[in-house]
N, C-alpha and C. Protein backbone atom coordinates (compact mmCIF):
# COMPACT_ATOMS: atom_id res chain seq x y z
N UNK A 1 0.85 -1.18 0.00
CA UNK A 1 0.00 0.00 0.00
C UNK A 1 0.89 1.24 0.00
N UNK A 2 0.68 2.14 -0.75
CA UNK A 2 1.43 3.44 -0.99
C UNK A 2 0.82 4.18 -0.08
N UNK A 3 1.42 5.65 0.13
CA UNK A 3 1.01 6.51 0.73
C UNK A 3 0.17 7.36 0.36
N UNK A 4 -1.04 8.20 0.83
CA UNK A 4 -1.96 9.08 0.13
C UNK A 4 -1.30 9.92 -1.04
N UNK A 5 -1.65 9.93 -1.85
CA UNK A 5 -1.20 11.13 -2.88
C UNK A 5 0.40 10.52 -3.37
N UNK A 6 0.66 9.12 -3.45
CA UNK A 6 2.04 9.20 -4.07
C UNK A 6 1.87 9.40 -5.12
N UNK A 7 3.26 9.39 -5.67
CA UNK A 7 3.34 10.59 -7.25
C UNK A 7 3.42 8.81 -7.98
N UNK A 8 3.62 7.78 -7.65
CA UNK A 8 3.36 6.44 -8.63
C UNK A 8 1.65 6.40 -8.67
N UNK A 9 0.68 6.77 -8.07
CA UNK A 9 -0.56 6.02 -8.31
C UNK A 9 -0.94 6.41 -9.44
N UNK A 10 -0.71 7.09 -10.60
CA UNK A 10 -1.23 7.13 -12.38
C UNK A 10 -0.34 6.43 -13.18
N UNK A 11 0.51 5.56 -13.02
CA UNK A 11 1.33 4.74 -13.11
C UNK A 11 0.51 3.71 -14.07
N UNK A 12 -0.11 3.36 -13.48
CA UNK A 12 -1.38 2.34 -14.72
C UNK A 12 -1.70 2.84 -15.93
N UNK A 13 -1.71 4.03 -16.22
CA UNK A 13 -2.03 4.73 -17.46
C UNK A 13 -0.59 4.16 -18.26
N UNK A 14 0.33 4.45 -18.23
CA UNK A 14 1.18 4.60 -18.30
C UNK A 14 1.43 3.26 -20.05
N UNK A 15 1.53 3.01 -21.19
CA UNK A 15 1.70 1.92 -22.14
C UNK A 15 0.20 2.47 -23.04
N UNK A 16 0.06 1.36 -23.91
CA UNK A 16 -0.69 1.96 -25.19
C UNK A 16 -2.00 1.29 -25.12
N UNK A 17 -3.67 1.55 -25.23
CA UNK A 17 -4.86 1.16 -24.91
C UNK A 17 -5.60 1.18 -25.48
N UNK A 18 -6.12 0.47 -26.18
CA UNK A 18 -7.52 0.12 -27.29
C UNK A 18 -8.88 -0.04 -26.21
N UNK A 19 -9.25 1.18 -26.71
CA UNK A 19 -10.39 1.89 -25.87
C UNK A 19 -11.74 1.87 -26.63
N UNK A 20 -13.10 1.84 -25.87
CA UNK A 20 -14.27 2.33 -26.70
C UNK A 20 -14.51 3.27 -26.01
N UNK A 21 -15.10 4.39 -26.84
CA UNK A 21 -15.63 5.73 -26.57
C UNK A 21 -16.91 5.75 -26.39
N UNK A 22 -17.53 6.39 -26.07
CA UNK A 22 -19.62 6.42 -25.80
C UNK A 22 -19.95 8.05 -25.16
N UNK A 23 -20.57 8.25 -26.42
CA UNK A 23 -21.37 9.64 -26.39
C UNK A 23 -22.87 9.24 -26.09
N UNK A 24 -23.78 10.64 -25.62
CA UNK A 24 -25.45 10.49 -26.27
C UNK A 24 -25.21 11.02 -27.80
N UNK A 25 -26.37 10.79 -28.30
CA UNK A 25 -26.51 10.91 -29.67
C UNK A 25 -27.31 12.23 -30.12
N UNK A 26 -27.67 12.54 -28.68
CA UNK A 26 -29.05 13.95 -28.68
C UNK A 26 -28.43 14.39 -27.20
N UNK A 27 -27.89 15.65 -27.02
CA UNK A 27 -27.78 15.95 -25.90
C UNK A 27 -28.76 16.73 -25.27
N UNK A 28 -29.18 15.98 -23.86
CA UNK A 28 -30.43 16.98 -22.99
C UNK A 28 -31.68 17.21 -23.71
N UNK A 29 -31.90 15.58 -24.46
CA UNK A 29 -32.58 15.59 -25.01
C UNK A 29 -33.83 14.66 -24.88
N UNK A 30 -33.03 13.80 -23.14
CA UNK A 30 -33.64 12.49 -23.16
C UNK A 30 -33.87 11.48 -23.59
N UNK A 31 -33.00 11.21 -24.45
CA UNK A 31 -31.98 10.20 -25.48
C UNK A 31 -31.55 9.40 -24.42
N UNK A 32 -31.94 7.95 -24.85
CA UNK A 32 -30.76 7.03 -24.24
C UNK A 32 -30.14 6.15 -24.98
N UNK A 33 -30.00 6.64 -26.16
CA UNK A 33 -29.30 6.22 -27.30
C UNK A 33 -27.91 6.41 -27.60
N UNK A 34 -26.34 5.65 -27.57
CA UNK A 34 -25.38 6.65 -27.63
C UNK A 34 -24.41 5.63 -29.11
N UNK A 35 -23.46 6.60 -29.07
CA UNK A 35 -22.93 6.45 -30.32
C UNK A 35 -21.40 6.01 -29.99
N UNK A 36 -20.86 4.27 -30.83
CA UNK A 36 -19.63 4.48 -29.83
C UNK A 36 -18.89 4.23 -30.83
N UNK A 37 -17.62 4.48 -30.69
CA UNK A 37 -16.74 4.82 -31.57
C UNK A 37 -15.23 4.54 -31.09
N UNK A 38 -14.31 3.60 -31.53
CA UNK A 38 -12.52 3.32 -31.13
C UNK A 38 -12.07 4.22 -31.16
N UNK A 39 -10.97 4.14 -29.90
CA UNK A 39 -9.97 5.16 -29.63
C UNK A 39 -8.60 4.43 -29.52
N UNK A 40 -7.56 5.06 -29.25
CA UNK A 40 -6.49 4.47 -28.73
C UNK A 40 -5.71 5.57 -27.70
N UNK A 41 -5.10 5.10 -26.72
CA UNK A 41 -4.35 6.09 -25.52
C UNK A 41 -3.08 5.79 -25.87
N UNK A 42 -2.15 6.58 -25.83
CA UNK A 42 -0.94 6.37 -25.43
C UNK A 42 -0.65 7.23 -24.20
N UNK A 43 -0.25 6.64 -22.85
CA UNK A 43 0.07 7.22 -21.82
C UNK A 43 2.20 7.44 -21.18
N UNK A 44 2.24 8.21 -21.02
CA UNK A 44 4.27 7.90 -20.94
C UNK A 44 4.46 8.86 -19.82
N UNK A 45 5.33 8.66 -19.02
CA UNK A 45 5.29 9.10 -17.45
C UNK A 45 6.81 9.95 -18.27
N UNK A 46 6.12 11.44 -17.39
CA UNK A 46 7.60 12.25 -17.28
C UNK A 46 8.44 12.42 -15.94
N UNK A 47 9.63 12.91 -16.17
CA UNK A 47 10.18 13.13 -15.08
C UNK A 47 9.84 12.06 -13.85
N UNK A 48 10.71 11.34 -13.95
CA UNK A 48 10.45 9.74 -13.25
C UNK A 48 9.18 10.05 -12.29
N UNK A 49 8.05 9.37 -13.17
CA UNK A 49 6.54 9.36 -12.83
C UNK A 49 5.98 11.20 -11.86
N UNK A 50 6.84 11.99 -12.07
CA UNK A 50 6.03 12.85 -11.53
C UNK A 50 5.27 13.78 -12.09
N UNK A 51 4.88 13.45 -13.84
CA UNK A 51 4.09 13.75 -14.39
C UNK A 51 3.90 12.71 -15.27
N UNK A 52 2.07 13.19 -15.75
CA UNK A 52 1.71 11.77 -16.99
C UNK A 52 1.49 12.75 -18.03
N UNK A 53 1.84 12.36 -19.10
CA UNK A 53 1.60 12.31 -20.55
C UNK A 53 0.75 11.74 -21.30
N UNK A 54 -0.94 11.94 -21.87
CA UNK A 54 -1.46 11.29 -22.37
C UNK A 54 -1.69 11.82 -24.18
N UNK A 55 -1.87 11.05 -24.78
CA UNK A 55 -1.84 10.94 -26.42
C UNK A 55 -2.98 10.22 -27.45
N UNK A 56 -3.25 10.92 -27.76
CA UNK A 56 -4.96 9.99 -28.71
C UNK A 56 -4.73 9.66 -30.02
């Protein structure tokens, strides 16, 4: 167990992720219809993990 707030816990992001996306299709419209669509992440830790880098 780490400590509150260590600078490793976004660490998981971190390598490349085949993602699905999900919108509504009608916004505030009372739609429960949504529209989904592939993504991909690339995540890369700076400055030894004390910042994240994310990439679409």
């Amino acid at each position: 167990m780490t400590a509150k707030g260590a600078k490793e816990d976004f660490d998981f992001i971190a390598g490349e992720w085949d993602l699905v996306n999900r919108r509504r299709t009608k916004i505030l419209a009372g739609a429960s219809e949504w529209d989904e669509f592939a993504g991909r992440l690339k995540g890369q830790t700076l400055l030894s993990t004390t910042g994240l880098l994310k990439r679409r």
